[in-house]
Protein backbone atom coordinates (compact mmCIF):
# COMPACT_ATOMS: atom_id res chain seq x y z
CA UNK A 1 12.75 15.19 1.09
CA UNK A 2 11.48 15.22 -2.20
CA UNK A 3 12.18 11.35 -2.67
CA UNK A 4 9.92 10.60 0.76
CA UNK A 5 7.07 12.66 -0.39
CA UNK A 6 7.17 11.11 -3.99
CA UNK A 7 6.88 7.74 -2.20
CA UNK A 8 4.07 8.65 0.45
CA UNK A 9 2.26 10.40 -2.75
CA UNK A 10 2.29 7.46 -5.30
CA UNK A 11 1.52 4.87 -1.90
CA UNK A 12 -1.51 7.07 -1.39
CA UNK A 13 -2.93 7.83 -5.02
CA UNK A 14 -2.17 4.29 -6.45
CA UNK A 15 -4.05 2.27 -3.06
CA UNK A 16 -6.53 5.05 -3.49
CA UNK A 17 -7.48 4.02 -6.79
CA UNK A 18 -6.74 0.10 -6.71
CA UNK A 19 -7.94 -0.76 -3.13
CA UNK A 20 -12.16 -1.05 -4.15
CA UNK A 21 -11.26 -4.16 -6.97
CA UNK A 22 -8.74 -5.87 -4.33
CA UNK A 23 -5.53 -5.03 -5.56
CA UNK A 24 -2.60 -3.71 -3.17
CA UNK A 25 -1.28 -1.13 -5.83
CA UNK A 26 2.23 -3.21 -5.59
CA UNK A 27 2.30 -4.06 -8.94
CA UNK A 28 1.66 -0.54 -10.23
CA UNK A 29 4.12 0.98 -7.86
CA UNK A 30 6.78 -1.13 -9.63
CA UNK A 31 7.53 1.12 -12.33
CA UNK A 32 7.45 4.21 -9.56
CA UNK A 33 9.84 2.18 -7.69
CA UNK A 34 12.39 1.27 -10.72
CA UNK A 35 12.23 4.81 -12.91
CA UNK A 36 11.63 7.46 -10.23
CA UNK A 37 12.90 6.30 -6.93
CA UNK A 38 15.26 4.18 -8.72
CA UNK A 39 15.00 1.00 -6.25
CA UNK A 40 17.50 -2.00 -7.83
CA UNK A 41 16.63 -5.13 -8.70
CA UNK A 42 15.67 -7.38 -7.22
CA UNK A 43 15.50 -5.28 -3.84
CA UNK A 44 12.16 -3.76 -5.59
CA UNK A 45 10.21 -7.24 -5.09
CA UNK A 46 10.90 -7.19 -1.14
CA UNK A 47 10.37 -3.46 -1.00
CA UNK A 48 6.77 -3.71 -2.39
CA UNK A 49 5.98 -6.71 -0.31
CA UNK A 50 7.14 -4.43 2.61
CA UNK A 51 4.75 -1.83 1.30
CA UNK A 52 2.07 -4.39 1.10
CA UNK A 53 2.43 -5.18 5.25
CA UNK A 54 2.57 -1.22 5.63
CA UNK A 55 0.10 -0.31 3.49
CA UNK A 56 -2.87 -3.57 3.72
CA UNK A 57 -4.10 -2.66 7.22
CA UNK A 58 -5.73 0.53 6.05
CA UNK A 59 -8.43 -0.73 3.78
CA UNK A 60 -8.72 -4.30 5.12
CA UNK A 61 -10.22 -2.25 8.78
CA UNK A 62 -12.51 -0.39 6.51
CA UNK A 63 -13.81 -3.28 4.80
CA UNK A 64 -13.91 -4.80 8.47
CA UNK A 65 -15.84 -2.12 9.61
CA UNK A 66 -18.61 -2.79 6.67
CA UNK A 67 -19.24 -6.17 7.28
CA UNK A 68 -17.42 -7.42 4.36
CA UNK A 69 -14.06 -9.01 5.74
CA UNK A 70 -15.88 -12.46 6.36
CA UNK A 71 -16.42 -15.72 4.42
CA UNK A 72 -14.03 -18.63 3.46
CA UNK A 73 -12.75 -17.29 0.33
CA UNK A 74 -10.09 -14.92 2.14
CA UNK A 75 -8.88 -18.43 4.41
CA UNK A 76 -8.68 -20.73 0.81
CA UNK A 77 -6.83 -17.94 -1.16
CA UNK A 78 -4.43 -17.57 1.41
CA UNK A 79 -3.70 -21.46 1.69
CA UNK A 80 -2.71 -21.69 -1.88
CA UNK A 81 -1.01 -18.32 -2.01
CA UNK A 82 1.25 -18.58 1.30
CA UNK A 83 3.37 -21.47 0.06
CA UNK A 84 3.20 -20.23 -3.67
CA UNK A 85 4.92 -17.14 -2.32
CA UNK A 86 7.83 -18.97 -0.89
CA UNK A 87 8.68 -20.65 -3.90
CA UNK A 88 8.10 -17.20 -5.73
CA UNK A 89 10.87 -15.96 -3.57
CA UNK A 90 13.20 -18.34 -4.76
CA UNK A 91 12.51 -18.10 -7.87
CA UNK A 92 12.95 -14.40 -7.82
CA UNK A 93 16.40 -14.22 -6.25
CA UNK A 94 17.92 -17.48 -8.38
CA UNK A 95 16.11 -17.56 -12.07
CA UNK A 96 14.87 -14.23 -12.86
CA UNK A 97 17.17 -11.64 -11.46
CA UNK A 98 17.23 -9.36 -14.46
CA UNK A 99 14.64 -6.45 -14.94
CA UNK A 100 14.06 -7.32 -18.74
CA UNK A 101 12.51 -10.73 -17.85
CA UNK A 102 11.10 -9.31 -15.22
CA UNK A 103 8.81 -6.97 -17.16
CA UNK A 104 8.15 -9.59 -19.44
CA UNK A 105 6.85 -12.12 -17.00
CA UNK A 106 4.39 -9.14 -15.06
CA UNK A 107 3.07 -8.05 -19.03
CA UNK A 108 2.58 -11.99 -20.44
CA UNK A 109 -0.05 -12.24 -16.97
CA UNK A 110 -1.80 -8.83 -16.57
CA UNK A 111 -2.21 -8.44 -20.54
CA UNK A 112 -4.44 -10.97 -21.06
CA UNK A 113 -6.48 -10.95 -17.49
CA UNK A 114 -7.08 -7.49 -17.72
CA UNK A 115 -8.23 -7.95 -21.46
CA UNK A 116 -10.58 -10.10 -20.88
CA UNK A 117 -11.74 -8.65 -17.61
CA UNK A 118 -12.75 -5.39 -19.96
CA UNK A 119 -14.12 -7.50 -22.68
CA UNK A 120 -16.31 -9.47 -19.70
CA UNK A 121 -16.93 -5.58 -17.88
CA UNK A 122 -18.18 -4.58 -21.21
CA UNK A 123 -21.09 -7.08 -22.21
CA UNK A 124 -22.87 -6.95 -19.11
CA UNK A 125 -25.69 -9.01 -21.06
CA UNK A 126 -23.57 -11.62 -21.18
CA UNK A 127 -24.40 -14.50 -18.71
CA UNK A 128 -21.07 -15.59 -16.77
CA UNK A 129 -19.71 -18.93 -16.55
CA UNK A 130 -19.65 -21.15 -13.21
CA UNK A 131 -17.82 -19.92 -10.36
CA UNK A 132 -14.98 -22.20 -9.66
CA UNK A 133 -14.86 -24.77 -7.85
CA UNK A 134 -12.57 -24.39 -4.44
CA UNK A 135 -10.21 -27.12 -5.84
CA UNK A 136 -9.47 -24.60 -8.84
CA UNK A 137 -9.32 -21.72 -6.29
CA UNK A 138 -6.82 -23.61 -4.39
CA UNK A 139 -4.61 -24.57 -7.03
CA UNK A 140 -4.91 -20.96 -9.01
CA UNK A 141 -4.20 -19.19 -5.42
CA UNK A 142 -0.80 -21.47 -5.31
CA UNK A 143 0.08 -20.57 -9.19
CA UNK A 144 -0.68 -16.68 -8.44
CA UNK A 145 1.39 -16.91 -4.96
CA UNK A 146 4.70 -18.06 -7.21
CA UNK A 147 3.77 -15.62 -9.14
CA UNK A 148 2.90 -12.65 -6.43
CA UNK A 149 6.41 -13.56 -5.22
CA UNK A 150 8.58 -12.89 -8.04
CA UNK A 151 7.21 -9.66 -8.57
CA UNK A 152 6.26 -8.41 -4.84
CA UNK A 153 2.11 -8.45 -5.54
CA UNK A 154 1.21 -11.41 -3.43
CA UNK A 155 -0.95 -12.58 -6.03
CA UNK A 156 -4.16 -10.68 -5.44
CA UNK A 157 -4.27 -8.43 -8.82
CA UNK A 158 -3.88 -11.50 -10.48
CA UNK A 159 -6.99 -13.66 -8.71
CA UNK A 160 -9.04 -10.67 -8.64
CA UNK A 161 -9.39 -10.81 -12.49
CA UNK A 162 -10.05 -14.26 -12.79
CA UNK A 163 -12.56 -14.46 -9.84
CA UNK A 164 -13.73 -11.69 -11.53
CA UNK A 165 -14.46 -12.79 -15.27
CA UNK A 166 -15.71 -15.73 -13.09
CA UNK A 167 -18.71 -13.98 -11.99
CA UNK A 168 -17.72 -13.65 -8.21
CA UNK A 169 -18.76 -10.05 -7.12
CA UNK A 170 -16.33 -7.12 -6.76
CA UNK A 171 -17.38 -6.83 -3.01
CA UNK A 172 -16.34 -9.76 -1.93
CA UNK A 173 -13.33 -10.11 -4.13
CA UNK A 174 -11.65 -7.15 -3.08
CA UNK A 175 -11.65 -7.86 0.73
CA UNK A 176 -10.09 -11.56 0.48
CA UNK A 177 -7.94 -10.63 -2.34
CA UNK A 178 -6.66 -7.82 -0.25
CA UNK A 179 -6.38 -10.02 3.43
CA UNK A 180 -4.71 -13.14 0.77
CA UNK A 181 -1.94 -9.64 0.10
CA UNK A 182 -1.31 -8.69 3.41
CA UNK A 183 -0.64 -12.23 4.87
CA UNK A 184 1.59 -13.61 1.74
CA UNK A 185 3.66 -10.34 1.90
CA UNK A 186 4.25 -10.95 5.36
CA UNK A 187 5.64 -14.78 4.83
CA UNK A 188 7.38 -13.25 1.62
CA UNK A 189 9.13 -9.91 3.08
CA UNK A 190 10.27 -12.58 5.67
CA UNK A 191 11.88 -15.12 3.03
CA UNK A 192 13.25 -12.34 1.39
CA UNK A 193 15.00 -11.14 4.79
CA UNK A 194 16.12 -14.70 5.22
CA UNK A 195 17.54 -14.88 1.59
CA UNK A 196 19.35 -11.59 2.04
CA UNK A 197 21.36 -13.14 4.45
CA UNK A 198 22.66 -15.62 2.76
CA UNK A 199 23.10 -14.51 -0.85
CA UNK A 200 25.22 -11.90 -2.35
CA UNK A 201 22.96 -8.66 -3.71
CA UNK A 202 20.35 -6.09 -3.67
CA UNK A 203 17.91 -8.57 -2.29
CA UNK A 204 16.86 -6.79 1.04
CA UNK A 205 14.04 -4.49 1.26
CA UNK A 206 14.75 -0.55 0.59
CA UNK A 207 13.41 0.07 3.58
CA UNK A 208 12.59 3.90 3.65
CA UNK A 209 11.07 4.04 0.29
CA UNK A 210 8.51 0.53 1.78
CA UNK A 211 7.97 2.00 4.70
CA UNK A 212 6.61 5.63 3.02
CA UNK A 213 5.13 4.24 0.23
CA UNK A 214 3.24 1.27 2.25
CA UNK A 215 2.20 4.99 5.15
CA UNK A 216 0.21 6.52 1.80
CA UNK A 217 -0.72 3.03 0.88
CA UNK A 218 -2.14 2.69 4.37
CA UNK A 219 -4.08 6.14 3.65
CA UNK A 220 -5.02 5.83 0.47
CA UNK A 221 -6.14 1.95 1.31
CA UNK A 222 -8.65 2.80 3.12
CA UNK A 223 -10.10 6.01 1.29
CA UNK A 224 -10.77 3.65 -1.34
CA UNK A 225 -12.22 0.78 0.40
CA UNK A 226 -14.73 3.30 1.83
CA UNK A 227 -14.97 4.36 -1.64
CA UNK A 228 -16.03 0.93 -3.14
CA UNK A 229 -19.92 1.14 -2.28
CA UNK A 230 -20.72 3.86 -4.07
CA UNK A 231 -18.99 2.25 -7.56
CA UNK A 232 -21.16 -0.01 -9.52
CA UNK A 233 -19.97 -3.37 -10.37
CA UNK A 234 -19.32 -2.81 -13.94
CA UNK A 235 -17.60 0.12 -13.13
CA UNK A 236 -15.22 -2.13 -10.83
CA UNK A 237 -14.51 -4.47 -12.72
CA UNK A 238 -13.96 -2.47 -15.88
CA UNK A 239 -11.56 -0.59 -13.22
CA UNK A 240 -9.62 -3.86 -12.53
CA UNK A 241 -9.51 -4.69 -16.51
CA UNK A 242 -8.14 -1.31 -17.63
CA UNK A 243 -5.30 -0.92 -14.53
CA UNK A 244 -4.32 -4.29 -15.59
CA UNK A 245 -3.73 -3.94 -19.31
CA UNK A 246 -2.32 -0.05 -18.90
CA UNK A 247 0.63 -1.67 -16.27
CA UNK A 248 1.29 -4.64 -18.80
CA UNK A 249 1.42 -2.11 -21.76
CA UNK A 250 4.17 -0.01 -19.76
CA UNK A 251 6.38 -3.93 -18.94
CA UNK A 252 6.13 -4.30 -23.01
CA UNK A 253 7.11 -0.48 -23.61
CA UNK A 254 10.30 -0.69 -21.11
CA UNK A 255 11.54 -4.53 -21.29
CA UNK A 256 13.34 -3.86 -24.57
């Protein structure tokens, strides 16, 4: 009992807090997953993607509901990051099995990303550069999806900072960063299910923990997303920045 509400509690305080800047709350459930509920790798990938399908209804209806769930950026991030988190899946289960790479890999990308998002957060004077151009969108959303897959984030906390430092605003980040989630965890829990079936190991989903964790997610998802207009866009995307560099400092602290 105490394991399930440990898992509903972190699903609901960690979507709670990450769900207004577009980010699932996957990638800083990992280290819930791994030291308290004590998930193996690399079952912990599929069992955040799982909590990604559970949990990624909640706040995508509330953004729904405010008008904000529309655009093409949602429909270009997820053709890049759909295929990108098929190969990610492979990738996972054949070349980076072990948690020590593991933890390197997630700290080499959020370090810098959410460094600069804080650096970018913190001279609002500063004009920004460009937005990119859908080509670069494309091709970043297929990097991020490889990516998203080897680690169970579907790529969104990593194209929210860059669209970010980009100059694209938090309110329309966070919605297609969050749909871009929901529909690569779907194709990925379901390459992961495939995979399990044909190779030796912890590679299926832990399927109670997902399933709890992604019910708070699904909570705490949308308590945040109704959250977001009332936060000021610095404030977001200082939010982003700092939740990215304090889950890459934690990969460095426990790789060794």
């Amino acid at each position: 009992m105490q394991t399930w509400l440990t898992a509903f509690g972190a699903g609901l305080l960690i979507s709670t807090v990450t769900s207004p800047v577009g980010v699932s709350g996957a990638v800083f459930l990992l280290p819930v997953q791994l030291s308290v509920l004590h998930v193996p790798n690399p079952a912990v990938t599929p069992t955040n993607l799982l909590f990604n399908v559970v949990a990624g209804p909640g706040a995508l209806l509330r953004y729904r509901r405010g008008g904000q769930l529309t655009g093409s950026l949602a429909r270009l991030l997820i053709a890049g990051t759909v295929p990108g988190v098929l190969a990610g899946a492979l990738i996972r289960v054949f070349a980076i099995p072990g948690p020590r790479v593991f933890r390197l890999v997630a700290a080499a990308i959020l370090l810098p990303l959410g460094g600069w998002l804080c650096v970018r957060a913190l001279r609002p004077g500063r004009p920004d550069r460009p937005p990119l151009s859908r080509r670069t969108i494309l091709a970043l959303s297929l990097a991020t999806g490889a990516v998203g897959g080897v680690y169970g984030i579907g790529g969104g906390s990593i194209l929210g900072p860059v669209l970010a430092g980009r100059g694209t605003p938090m309110t329309r980040i966070a919605p297609a960063a969050l749909a871009a989630t929901f529909v690569t965890s779907v194709v990925g829990a379901g390459a992961y299910g495939v995979l399990a079936l044909a190779t030796a190991g912890d590679i299926a989903p832990q399927w109670t923990v997902g399933l709890l964790c992604g019910a708070g997610g699904l909570v705490g998802g949308y308590l945040g997303a109704r959250l977001q207009r009332h936060l000021p866009e610095t404030g977001l995307r200082l939010l982003l920045g700092v939740l990215a560099v304090l889950i890459a400092v934690f990969y460095l602290a426990t790789a060794g």
